[in-house]
PDB file of N, CA and C in Angstrom:
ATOM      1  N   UNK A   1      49.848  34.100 -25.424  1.00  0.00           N
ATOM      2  CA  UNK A   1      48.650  34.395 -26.179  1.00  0.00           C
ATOM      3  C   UNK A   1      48.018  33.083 -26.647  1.00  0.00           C
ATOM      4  N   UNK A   2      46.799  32.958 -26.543  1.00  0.00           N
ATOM      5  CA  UNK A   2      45.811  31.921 -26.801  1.00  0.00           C
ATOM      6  C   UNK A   2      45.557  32.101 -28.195  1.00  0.00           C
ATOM      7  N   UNK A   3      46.072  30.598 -29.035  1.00  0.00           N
ATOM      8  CA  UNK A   3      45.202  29.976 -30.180  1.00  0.00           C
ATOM      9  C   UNK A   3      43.916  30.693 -30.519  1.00  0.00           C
ATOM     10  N   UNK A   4      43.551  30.785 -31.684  1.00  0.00           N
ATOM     11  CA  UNK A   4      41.920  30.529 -31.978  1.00  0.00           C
ATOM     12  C   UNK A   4      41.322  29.499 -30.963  1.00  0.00           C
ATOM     13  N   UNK A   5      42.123  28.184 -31.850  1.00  0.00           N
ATOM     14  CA  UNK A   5      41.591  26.667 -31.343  1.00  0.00           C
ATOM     15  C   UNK A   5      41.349  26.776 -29.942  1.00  0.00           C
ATOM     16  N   UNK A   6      42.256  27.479 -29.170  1.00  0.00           N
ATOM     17  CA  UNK A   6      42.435  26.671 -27.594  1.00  0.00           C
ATOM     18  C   UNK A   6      41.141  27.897 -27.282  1.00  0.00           C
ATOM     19  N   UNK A   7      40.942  28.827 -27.416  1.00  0.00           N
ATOM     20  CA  UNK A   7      39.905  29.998 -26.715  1.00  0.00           C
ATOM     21  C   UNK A   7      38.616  28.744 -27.566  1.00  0.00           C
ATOM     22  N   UNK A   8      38.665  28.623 -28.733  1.00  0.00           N
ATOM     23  CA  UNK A   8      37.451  27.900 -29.194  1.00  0.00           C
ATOM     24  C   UNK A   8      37.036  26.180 -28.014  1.00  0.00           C
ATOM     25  N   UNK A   9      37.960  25.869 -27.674  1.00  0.00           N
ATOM     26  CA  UNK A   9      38.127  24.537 -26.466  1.00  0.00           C
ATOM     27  C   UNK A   9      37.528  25.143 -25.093  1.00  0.00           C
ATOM     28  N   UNK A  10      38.477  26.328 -24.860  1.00  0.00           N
ATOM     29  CA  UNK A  10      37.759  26.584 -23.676  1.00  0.00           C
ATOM     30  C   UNK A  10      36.752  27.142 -23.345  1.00  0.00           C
ATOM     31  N   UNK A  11      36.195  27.301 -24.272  1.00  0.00           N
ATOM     32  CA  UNK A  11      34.508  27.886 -24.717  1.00  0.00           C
ATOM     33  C   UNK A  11      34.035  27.067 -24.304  1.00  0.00           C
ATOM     34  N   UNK A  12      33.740  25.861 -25.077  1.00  0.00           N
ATOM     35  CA  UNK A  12      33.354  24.235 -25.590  1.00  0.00           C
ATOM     36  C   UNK A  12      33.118  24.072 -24.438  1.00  0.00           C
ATOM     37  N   UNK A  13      34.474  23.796 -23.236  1.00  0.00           N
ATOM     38  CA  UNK A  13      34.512  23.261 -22.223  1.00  0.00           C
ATOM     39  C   UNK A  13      33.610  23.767 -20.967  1.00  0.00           C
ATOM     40  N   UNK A  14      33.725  25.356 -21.118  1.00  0.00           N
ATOM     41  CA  UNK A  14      33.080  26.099 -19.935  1.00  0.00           C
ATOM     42  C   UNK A  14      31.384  25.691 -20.316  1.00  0.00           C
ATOM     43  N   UNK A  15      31.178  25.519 -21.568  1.00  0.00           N
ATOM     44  CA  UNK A  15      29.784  25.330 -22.042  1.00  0.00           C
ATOM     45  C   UNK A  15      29.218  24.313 -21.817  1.00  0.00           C
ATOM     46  N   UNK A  16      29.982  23.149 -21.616  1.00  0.00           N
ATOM     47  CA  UNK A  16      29.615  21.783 -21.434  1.00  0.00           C
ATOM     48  C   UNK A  16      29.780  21.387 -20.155  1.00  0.00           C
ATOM     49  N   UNK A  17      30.516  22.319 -19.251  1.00  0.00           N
ATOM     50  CA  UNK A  17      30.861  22.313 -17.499  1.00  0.00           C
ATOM     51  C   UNK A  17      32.019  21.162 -17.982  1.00  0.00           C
ATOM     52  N   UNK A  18      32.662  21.094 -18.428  1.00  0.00           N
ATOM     53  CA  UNK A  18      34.111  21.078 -18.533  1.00  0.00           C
ATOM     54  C   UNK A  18      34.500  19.516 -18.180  1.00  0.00           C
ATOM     55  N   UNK A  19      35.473  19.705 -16.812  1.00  0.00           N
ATOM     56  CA  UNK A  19      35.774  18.586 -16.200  1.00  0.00           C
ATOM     57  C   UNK A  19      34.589  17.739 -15.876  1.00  0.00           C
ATOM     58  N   UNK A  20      33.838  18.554 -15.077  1.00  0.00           N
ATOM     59  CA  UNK A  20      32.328  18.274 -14.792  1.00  0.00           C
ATOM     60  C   UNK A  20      31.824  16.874 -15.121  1.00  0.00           C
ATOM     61  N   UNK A  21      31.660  17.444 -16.907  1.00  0.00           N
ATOM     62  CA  UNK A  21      31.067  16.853 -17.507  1.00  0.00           C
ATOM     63  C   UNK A  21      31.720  15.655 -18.055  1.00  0.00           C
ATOM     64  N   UNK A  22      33.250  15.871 -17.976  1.00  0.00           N
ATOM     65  CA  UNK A  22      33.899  14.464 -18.457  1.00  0.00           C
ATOM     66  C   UNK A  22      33.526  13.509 -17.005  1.00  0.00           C
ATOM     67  N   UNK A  23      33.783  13.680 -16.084  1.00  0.00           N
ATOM     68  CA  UNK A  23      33.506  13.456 -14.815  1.00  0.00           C
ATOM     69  C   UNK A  23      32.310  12.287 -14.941  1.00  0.00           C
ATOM     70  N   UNK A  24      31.239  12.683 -15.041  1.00  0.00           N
ATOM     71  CA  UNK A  24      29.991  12.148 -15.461  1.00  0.00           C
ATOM     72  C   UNK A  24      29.950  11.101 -16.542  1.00  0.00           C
ATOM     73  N   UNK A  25      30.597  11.727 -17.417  1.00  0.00           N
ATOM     74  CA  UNK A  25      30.124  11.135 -19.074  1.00  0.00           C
ATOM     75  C   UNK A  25      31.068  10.528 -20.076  1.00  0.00           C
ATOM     76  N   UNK A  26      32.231  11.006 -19.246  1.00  0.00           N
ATOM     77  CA  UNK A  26      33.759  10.167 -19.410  1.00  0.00           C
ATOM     78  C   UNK A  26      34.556  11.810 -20.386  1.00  0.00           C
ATOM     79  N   UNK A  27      35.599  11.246 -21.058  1.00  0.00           N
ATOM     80  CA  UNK A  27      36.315  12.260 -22.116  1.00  0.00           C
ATOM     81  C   UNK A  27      35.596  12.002 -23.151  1.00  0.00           C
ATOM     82  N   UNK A  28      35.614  12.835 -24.074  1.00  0.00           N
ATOM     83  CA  UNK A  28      35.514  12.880 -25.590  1.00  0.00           C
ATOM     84  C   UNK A  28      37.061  13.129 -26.361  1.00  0.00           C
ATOM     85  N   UNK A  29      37.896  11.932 -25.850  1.00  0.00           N
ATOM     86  CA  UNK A  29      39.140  12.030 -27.214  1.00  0.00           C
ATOM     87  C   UNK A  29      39.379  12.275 -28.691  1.00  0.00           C
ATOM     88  N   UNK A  30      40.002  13.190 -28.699  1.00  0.00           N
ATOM     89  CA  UNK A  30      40.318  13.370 -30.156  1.00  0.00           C
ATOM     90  C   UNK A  30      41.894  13.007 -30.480  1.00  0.00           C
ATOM     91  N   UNK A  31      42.229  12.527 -31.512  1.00  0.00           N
ATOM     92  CA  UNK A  31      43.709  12.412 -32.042  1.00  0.00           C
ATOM     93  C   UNK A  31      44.099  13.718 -32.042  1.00  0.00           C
ATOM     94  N   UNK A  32      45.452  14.110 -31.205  1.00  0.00           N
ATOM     95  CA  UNK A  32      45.913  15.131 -31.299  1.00  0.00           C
ATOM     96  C   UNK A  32      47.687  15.220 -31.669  1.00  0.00           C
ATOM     97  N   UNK A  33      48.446  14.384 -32.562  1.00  0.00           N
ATOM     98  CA  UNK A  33      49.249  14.125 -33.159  1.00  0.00           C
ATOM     99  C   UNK A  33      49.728  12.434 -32.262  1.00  0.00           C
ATOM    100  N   UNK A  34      51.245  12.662 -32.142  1.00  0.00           N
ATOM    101  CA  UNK A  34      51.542  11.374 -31.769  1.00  0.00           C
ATOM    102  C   UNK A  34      53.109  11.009 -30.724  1.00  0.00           C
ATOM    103  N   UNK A  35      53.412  10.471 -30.418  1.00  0.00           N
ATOM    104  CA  UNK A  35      54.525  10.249 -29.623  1.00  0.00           C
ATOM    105  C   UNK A  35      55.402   8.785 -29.797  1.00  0.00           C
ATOM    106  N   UNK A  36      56.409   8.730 -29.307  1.00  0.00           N
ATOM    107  CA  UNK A  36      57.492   7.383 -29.588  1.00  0.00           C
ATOM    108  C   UNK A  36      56.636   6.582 -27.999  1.00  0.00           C
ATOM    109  N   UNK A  37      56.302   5.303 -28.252  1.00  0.00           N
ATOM    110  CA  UNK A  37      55.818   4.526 -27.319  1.00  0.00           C
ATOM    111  C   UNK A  37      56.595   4.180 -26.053  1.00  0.00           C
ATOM    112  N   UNK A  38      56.610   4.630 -25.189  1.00  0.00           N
ATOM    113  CA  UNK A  38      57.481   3.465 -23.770  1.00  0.00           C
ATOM    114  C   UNK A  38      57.996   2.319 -24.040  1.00  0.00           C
ATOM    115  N   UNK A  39      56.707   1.558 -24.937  1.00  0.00           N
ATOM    116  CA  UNK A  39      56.773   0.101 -24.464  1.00  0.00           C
ATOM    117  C   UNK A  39      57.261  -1.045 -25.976  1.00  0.00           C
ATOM    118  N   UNK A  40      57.958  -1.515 -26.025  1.00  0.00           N
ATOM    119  CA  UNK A  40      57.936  -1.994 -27.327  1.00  0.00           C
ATOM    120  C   UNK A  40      59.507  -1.773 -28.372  1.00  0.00           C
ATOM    121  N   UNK A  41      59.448  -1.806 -29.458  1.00  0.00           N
ATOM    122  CA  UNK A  41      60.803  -1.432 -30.170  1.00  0.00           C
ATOM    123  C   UNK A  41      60.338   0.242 -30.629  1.00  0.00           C
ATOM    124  N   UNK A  42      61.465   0.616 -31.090  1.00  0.00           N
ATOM    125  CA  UNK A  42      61.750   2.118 -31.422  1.00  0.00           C
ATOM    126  C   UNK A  42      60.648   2.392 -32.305  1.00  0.00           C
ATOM    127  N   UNK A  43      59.908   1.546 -33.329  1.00  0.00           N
ATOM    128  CA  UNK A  43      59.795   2.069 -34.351  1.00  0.00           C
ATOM    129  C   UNK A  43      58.134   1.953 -33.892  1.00  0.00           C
ATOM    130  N   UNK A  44      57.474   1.903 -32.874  1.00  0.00           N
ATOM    131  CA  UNK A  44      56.070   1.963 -32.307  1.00  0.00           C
ATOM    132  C   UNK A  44      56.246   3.119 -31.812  1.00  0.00           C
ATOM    133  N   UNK A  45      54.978   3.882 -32.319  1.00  0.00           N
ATOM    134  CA  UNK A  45      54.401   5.360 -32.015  1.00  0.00           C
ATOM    135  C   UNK A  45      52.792   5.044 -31.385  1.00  0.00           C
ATOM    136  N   UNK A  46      52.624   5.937 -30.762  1.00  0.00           N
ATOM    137  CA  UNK A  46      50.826   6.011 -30.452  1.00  0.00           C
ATOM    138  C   UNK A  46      50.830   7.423 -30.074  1.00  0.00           C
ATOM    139  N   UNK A  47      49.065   7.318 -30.145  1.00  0.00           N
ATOM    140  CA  UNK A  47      48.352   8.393 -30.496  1.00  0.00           C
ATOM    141  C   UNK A  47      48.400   9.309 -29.245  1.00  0.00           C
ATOM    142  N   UNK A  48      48.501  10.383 -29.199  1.00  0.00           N
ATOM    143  CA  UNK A  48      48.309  11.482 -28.043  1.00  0.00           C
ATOM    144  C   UNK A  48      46.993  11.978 -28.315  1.00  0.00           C
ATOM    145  N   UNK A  49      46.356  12.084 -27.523  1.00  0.00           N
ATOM    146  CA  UNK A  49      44.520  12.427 -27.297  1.00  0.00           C
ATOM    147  C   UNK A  49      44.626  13.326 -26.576  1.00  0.00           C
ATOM    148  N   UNK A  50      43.557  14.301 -26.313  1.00  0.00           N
ATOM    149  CA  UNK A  50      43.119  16.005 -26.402  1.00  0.00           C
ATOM    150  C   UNK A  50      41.423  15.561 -25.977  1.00  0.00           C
ATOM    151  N   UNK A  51      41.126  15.547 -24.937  1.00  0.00           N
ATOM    152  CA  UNK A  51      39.686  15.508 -24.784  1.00  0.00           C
ATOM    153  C   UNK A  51      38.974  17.240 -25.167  1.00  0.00           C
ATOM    154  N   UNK A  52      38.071  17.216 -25.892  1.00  0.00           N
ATOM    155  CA  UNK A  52      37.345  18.245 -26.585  1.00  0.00           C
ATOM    156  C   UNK A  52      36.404  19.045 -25.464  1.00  0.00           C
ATOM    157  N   UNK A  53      36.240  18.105 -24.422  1.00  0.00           N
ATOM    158  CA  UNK A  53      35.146  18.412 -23.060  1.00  0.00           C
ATOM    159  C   UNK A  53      35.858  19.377 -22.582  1.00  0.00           C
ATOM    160  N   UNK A  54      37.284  19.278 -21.986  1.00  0.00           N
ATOM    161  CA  UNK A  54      37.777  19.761 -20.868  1.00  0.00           C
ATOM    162  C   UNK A  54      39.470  19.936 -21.387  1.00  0.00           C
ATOM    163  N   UNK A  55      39.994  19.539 -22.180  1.00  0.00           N
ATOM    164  CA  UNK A  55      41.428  20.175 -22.657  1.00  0.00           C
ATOM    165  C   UNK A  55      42.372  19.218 -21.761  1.00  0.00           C
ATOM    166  N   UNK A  56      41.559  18.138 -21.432  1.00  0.00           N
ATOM    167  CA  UNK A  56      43.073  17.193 -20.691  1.00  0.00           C
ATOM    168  C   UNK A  56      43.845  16.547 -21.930  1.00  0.00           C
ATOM    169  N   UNK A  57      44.910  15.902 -21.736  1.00  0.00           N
ATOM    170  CA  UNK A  57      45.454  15.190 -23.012  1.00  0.00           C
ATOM    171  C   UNK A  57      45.989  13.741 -22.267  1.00  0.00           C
ATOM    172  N   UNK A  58      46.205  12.755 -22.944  1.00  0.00           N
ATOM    173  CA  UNK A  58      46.241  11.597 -22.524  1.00  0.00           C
ATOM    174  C   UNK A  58      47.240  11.070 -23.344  1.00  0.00           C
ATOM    175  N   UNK A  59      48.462  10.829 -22.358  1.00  0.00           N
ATOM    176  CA  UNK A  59      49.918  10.513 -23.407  1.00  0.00           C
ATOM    177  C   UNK A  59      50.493   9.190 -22.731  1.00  0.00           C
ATOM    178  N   UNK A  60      49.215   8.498 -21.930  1.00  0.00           N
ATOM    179  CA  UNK A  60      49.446   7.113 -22.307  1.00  0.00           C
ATOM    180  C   UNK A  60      49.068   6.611 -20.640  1.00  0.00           C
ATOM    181  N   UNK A  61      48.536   7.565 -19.920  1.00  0.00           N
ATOM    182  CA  UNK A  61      47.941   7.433 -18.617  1.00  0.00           C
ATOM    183  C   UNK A  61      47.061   5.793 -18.512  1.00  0.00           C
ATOM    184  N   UNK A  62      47.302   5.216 -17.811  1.00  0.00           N
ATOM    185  CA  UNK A  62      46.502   3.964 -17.443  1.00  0.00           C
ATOM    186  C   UNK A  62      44.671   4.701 -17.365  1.00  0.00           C
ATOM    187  N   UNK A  63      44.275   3.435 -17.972  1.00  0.00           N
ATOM    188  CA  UNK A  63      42.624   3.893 -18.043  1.00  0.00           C
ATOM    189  C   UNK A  63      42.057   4.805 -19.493  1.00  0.00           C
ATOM    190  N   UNK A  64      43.051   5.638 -20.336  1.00  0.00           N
ATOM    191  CA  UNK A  64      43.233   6.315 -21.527  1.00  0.00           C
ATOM    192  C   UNK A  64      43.106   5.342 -22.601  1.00  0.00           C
ATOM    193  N   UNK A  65      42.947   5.627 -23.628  1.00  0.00           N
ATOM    194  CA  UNK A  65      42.911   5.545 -24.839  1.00  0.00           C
ATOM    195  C   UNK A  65      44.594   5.016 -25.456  1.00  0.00           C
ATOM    196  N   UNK A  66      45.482   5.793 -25.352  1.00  0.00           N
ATOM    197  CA  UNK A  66      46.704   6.245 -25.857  1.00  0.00           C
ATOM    198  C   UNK A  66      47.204   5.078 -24.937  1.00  0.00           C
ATOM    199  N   UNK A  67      47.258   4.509 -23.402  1.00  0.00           N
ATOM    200  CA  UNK A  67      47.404   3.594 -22.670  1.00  0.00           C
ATOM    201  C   UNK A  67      47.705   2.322 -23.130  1.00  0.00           C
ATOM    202  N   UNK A  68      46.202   2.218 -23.525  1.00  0.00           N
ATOM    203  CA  UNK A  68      46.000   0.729 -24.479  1.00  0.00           C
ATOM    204  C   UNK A  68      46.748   0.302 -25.510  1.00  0.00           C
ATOM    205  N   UNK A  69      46.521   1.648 -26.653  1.00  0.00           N
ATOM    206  CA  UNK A  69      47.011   1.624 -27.566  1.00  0.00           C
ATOM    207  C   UNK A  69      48.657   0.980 -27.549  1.00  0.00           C
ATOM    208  N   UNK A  70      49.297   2.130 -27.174  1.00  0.00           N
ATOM    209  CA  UNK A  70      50.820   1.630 -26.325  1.00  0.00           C
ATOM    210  C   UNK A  70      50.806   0.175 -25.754  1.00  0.00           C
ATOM    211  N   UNK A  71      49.912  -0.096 -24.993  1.00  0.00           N
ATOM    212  CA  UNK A  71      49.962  -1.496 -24.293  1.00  0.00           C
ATOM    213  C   UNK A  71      49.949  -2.403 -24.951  1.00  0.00           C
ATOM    214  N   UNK A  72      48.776  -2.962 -25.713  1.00  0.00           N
ATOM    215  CA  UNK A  72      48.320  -3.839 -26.578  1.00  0.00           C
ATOM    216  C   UNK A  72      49.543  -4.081 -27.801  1.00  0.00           C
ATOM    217  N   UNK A  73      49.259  -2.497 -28.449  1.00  0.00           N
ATOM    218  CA  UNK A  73      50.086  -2.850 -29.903  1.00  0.00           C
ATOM    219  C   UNK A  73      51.110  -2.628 -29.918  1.00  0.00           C
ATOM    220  N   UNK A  74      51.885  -1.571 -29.271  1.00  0.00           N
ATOM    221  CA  UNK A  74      53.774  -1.652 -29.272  1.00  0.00           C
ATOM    222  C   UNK A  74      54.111  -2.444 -28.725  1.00  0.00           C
ATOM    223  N   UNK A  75      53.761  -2.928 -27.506  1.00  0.00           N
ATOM    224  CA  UNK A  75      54.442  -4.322 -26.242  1.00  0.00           C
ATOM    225  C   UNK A  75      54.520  -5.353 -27.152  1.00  0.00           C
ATOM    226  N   UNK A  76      53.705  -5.799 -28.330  1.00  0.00           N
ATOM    227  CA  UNK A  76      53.603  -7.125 -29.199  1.00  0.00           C
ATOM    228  C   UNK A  76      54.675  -7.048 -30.045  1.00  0.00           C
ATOM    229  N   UNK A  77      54.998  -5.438 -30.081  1.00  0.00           N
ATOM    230  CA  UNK A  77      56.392  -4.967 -31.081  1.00  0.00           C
ATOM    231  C   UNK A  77      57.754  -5.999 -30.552  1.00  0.00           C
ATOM    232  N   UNK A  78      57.822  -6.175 -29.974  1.00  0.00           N
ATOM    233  CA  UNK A  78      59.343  -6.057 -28.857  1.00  0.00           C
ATOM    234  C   UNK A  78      60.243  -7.167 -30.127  1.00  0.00           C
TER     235      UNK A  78
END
């Protein structure tokens, strides 16, 4: 059974042509809690992202948001 939230996303998404439209116009990321980093010491977390367009999530995919994040600021952790 579907969330409020997630039927309210896939509204959003079908309304905006979805992938489509990230396709075109890129994601619209949102912070959608968080995860322990790959890269770095234990105690580096980054952000897990939820694009609002289309319902992909980005948990640290090269080219992402969450990527960088991980890259840049936990790797400096070590």
């Amino acid at each position: 059974m579907s969330t409020l939230t997630e039927l309210v996303r896939s509204a959003a998404a079908l309304a905006q042509g979805g992938a489509i439209a990230c396709a075109s116009n890129g994601h619209l990321w949102e912070s959608d809690g968080g995860r322990a980093c790959p890269k770095g010491s234990a105690n580096c977390s980054q952000t897990v992202y939820l694009c609002e367009r289309c319902g992909a999530y980005d948990y640290g995919d090269p080219g992402g948001p969450a990527h960088e994040e991980c890259s840049l600021t936990c790797a400096l952790r070590r």
